[in-house]
Protein backbone atom coordinates (compact mmCIF):
# COMPACT_ATOMS: atom_id res chain seq x y z
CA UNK A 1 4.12 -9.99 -21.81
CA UNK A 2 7.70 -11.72 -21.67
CA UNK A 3 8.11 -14.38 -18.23
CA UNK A 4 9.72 -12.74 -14.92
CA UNK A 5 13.28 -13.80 -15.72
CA UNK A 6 14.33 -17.61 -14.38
CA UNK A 7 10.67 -18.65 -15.50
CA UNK A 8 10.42 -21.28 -18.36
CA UNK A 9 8.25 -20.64 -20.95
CA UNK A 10 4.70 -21.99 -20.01
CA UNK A 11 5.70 -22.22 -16.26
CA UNK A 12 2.51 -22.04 -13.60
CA UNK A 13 3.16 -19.58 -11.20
CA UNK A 14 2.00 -19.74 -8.07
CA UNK A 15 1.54 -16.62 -5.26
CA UNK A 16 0.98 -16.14 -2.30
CA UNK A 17 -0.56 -13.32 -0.69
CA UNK A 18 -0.08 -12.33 2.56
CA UNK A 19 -3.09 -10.15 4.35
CA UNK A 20 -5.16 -11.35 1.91
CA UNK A 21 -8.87 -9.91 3.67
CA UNK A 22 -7.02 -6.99 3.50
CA UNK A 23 -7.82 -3.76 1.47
CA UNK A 24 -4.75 -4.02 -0.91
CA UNK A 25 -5.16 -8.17 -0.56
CA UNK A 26 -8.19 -8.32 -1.76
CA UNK A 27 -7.63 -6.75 -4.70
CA UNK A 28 -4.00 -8.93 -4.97
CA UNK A 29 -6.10 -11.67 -4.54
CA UNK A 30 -8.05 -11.35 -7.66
CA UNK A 31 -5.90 -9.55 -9.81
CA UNK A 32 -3.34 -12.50 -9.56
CA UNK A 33 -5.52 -15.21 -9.63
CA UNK A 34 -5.31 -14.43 -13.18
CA UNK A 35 -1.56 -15.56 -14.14
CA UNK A 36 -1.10 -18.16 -11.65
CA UNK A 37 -2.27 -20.44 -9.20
CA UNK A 38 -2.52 -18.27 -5.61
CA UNK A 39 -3.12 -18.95 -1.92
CA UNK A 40 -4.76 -15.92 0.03
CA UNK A 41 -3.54 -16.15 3.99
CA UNK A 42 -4.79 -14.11 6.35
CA UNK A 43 -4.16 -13.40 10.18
CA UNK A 44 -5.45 -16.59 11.21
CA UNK A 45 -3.38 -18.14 8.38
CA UNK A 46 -0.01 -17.04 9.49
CA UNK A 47 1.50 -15.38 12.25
CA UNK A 48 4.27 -13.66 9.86
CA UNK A 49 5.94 -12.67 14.10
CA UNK A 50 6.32 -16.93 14.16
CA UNK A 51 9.61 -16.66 12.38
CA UNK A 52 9.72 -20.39 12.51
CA UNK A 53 6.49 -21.46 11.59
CA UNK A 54 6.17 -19.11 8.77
CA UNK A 55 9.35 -20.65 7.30
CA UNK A 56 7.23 -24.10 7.51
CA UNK A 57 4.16 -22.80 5.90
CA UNK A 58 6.18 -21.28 3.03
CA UNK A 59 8.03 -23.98 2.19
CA UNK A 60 5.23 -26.75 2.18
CA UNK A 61 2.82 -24.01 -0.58
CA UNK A 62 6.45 -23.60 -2.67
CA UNK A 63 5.49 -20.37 -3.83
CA UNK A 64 7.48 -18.53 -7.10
CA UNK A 65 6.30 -15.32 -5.41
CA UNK A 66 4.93 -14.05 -1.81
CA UNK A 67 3.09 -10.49 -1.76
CA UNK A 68 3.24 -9.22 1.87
CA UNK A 69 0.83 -6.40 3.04
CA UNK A 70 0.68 -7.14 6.64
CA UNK A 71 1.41 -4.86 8.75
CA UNK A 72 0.97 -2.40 11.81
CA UNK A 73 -0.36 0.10 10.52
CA UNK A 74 -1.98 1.69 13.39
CA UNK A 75 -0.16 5.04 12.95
CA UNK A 76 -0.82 6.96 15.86
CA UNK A 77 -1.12 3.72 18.88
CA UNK A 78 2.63 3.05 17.06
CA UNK A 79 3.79 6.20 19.11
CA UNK A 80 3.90 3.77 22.15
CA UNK A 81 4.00 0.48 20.70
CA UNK A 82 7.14 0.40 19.48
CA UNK A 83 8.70 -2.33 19.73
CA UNK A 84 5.59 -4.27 18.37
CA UNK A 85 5.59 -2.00 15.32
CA UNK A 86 8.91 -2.82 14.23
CA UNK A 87 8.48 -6.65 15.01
CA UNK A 88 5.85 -6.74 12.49
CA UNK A 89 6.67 -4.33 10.08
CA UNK A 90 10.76 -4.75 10.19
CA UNK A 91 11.61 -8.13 11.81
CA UNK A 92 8.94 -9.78 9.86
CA UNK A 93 9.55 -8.22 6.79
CA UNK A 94 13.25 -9.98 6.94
CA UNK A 95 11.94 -13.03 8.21
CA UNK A 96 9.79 -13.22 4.78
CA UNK A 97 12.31 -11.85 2.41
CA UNK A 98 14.90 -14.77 3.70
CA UNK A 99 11.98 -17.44 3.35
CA UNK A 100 11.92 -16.20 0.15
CA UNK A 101 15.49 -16.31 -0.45
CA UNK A 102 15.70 -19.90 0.15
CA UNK A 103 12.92 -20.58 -1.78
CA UNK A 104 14.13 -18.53 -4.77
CA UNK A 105 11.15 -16.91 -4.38
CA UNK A 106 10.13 -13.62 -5.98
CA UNK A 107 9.33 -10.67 -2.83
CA UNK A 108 6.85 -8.26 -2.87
CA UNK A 109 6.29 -5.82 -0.08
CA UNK A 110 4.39 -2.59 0.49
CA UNK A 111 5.58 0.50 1.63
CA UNK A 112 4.03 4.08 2.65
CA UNK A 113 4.98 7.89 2.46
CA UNK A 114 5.24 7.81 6.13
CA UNK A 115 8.97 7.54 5.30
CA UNK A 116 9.61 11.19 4.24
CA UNK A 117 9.09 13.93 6.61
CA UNK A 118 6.91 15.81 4.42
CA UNK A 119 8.66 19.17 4.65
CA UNK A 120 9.34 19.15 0.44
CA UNK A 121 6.92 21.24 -1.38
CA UNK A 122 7.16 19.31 -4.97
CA UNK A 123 7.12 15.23 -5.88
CA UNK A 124 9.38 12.58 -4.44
CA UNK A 125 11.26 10.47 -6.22
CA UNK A 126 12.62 6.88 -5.25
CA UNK A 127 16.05 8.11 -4.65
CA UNK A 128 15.12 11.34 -2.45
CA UNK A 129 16.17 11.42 1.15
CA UNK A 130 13.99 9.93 3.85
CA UNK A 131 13.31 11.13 7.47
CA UNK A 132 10.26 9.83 9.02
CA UNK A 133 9.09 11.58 12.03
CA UNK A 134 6.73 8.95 13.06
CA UNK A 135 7.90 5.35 14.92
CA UNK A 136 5.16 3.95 12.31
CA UNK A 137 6.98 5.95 8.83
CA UNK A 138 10.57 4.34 10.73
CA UNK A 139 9.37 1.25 11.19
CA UNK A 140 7.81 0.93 7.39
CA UNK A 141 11.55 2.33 6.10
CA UNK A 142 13.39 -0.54 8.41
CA UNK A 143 10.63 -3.13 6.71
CA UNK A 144 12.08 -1.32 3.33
CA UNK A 145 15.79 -2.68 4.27
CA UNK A 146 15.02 -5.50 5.32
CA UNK A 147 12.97 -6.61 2.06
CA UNK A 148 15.81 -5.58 0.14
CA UNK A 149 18.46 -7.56 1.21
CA UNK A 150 17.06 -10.42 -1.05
CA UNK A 151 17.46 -9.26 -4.71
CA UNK A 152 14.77 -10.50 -6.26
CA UNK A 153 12.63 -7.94 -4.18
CA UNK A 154 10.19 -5.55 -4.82
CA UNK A 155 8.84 -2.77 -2.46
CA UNK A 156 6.68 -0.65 -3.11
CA UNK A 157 5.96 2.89 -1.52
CA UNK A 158 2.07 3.98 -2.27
CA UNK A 159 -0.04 6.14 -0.15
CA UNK A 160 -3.67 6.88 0.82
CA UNK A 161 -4.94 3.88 -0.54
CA UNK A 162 -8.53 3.12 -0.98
CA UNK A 163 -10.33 -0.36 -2.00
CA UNK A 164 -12.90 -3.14 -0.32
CA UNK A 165 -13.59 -2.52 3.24
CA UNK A 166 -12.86 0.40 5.69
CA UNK A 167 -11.30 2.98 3.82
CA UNK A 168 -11.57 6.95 3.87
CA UNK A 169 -14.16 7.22 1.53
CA UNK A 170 -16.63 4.97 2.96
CA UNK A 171 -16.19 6.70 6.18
CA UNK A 172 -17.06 10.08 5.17
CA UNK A 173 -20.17 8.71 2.91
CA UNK A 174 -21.51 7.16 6.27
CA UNK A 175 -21.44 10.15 7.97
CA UNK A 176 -22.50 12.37 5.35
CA UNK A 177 -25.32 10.47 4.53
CA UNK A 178 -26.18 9.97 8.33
CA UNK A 179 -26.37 14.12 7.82
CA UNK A 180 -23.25 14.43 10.51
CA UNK A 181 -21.13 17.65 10.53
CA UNK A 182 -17.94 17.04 8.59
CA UNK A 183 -14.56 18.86 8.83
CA UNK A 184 -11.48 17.25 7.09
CA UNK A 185 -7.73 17.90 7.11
CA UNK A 186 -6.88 20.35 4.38
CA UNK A 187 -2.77 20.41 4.88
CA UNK A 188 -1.98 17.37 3.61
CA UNK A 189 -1.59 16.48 0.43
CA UNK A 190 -0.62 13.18 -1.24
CA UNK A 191 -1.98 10.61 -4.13
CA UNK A 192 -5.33 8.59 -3.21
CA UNK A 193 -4.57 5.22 -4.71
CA UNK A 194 -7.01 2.40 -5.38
CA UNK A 195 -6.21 -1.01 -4.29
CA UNK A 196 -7.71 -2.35 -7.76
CA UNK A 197 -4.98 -0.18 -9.68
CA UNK A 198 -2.21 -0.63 -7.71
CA UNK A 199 -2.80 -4.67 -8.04
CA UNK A 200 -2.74 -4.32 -12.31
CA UNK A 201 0.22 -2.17 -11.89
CA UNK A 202 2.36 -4.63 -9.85
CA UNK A 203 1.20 -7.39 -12.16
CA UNK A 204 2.82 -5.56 -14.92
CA UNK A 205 6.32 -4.56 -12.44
CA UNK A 206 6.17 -8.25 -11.23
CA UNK A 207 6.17 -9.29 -15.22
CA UNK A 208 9.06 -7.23 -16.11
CA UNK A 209 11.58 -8.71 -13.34
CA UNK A 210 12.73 -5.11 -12.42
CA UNK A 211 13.63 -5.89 -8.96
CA UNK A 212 13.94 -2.36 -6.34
CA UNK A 213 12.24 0.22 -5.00
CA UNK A 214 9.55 1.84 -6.76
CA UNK A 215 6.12 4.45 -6.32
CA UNK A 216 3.36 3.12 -7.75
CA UNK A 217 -0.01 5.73 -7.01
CA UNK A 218 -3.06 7.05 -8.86
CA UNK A 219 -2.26 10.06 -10.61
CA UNK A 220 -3.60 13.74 -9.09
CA UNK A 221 -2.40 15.48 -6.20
CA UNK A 222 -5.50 16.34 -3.53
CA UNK A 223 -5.96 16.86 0.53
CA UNK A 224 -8.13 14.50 2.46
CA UNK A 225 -10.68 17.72 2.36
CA UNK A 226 -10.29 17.50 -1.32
CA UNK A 227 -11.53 14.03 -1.43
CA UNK A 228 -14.22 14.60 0.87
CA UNK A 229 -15.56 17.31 -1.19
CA UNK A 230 -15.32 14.93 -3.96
CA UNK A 231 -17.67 12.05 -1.99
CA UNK A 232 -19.67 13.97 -0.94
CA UNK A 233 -20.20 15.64 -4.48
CA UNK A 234 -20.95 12.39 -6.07
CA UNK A 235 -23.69 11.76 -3.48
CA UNK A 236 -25.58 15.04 -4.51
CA UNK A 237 -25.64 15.87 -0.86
CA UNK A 238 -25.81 19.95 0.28
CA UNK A 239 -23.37 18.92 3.33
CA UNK A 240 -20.78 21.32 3.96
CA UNK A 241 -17.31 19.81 4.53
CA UNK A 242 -15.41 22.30 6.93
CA UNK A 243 -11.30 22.14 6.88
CA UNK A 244 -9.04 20.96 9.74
CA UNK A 245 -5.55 21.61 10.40
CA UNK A 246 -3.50 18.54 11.60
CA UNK A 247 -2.53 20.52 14.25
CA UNK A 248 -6.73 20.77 15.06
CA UNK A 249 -6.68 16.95 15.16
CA UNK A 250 -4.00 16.52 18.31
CA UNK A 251 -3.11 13.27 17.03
CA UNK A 252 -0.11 11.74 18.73
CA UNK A 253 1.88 10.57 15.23
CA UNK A 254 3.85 12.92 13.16
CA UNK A 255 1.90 13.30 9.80
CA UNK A 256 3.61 14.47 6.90
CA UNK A 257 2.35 17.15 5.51
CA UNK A 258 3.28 17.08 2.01
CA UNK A 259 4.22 13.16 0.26
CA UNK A 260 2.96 12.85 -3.20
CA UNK A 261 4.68 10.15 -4.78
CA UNK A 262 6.24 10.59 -8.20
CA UNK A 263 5.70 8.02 -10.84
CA UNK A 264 8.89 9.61 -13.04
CA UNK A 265 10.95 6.24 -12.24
CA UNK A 266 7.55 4.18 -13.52
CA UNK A 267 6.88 6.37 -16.50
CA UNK A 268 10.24 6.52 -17.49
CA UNK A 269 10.59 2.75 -17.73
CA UNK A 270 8.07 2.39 -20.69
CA UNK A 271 5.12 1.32 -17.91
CA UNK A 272 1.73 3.62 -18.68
CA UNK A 273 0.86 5.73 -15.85
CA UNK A 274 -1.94 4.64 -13.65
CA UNK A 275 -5.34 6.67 -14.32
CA UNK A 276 -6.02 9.97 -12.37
CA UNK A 277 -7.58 8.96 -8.88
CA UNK A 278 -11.09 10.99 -9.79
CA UNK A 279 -11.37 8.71 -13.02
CA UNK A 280 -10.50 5.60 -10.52
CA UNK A 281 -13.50 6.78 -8.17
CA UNK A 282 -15.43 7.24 -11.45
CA UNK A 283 -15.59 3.77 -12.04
CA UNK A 284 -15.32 2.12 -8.33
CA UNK A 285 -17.00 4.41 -6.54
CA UNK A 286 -20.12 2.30 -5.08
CA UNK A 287 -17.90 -0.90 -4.55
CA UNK A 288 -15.21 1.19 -2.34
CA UNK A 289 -17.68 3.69 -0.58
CA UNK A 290 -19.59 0.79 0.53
CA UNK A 291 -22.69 1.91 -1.73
């Protein structure tokens, strides 16, 4: 694959990931690995809310390109946390993206479906309008602005993602196998998107130097009772999985009720679409459930 544009030919990379113990980080982590040299930080690496010492730690690792996938993602405590929700997922974001700036650094940073409202009945693309209901979906979309004031930026909206550590799946093995009644939301519907394939696909946007905004997901629509069917179904457990409303659960956050992400913008610029989420699960399904 050609160099990011501004590389020389034969040029080491180097990355840094931010999160890194993370569920998407882990999967950064040893996806790029691969094309460059790469420093994994976590929590106790870097307080990304330091403004000033993260500027320090950046400059002294002189990275080409910082992945960020921090962030407060605790949708529902958000509701009265404001002000700490955007600090880390706005303030920090711009704090990053102008470390990266002066570094002439390469940006990536993660974003969610929490942005839309969810009232749309058919795919979203990049360019559709957003309206999050939730402080968490407007804090994400004022992380989105801030990332792309520096134009050598990439953010990425994905949703429901599932890789190494606690994750949906692995939650609903445990307590199917610990023979627990299960009842799962069955009015929301999005992409599930593995952490491994979302890594190989930004390898491949970060390769092609097409700064923006993008959606990168598996591919398949399903409810969260959809993919607890499916777990449990792969276990060859008889365990009935009842259906919730989101309106059963009383959470306190907004959830949107319909946010698949469509990969037209991805397809459409010669990148091959990521593999159905089933086929994904196929393959990973011991490592993510915690098997």
């Amino acid at each position: 694959m050609a160099e990011p544009p501004g590389r020389a030919r034969g040029h080491r990379d180097r990355f840094v990931v931010i999160g890194a113990t993370g569920q998407l980080g882990f999967d950064l982590v040893r996806t790029f690995a691969q094309p460059g040299d790469l420093v994994g930080l976590s929590s106790r690496d870097i307080d990304i809310l330091d403004a000033g010492r993260t500027r320090s730690t950046l400059a002294d690792l002189r990275p080409t390109c910082v992945l960020n996938t921090a962030a407060y993602n605790l949708v529902d405590r958000a509701e009265d946390d404001r002000q700490q929700a955007f600090a880390l997922n706005a303030d920090a974001v711009g704090t990053l993206a102008a470390a990266c700036q002066a570094l002439g650094a390469t940006f990536v940073h993660f974003s969610t479906d929490y942005v839309f409202d969810g009232s749309v009945t058919s795919p979203i693309r990049e360019w559709d309008a957003v309206g999050p209901k939730s402080v968490y979906g407007a804090s994400k979309l004022a992380g989105e602005r801030e990332a792309l004031a520096w134009m050598q930026s990439y953010v990425v909206r994905t949703s429901w993602v599932l890789g190494q550590g606690k994750n949906f799946v692995r939650a609903i093995r445990a307590r199917a196998e610990a023979g627990g009644a299960l009842a799962v939301v069955d009015d929301q519907r999005g992409r599930p998107t593995l952490a491994i394939d979302l890594a190989g696909a930004l390898v491949r946007l970060w390769r092609s130097g097409r700064y923006g905004l993008w959606h990168i997901t598996n591919t398949g629509e399903a409810t969260w009772h959809d993919v607890a069917v499916d777990v449990v179904r792969r276990l060859g457990l008889a365990v009935e999985v009842g259906r919730l409303s989101t309106a059963d659960l009383g959470r306190p956050a907004p959830q949107p009720g319909y946010s698949v992400l469509d990969d037209h913008l991805w397809k459409a610029s010669g990148f091959p679409p990521l593999r159905s989420w089933r086929a994904g699960l196929d393959e990973r399904f011991e490592e993510i459930s915690g098997g």
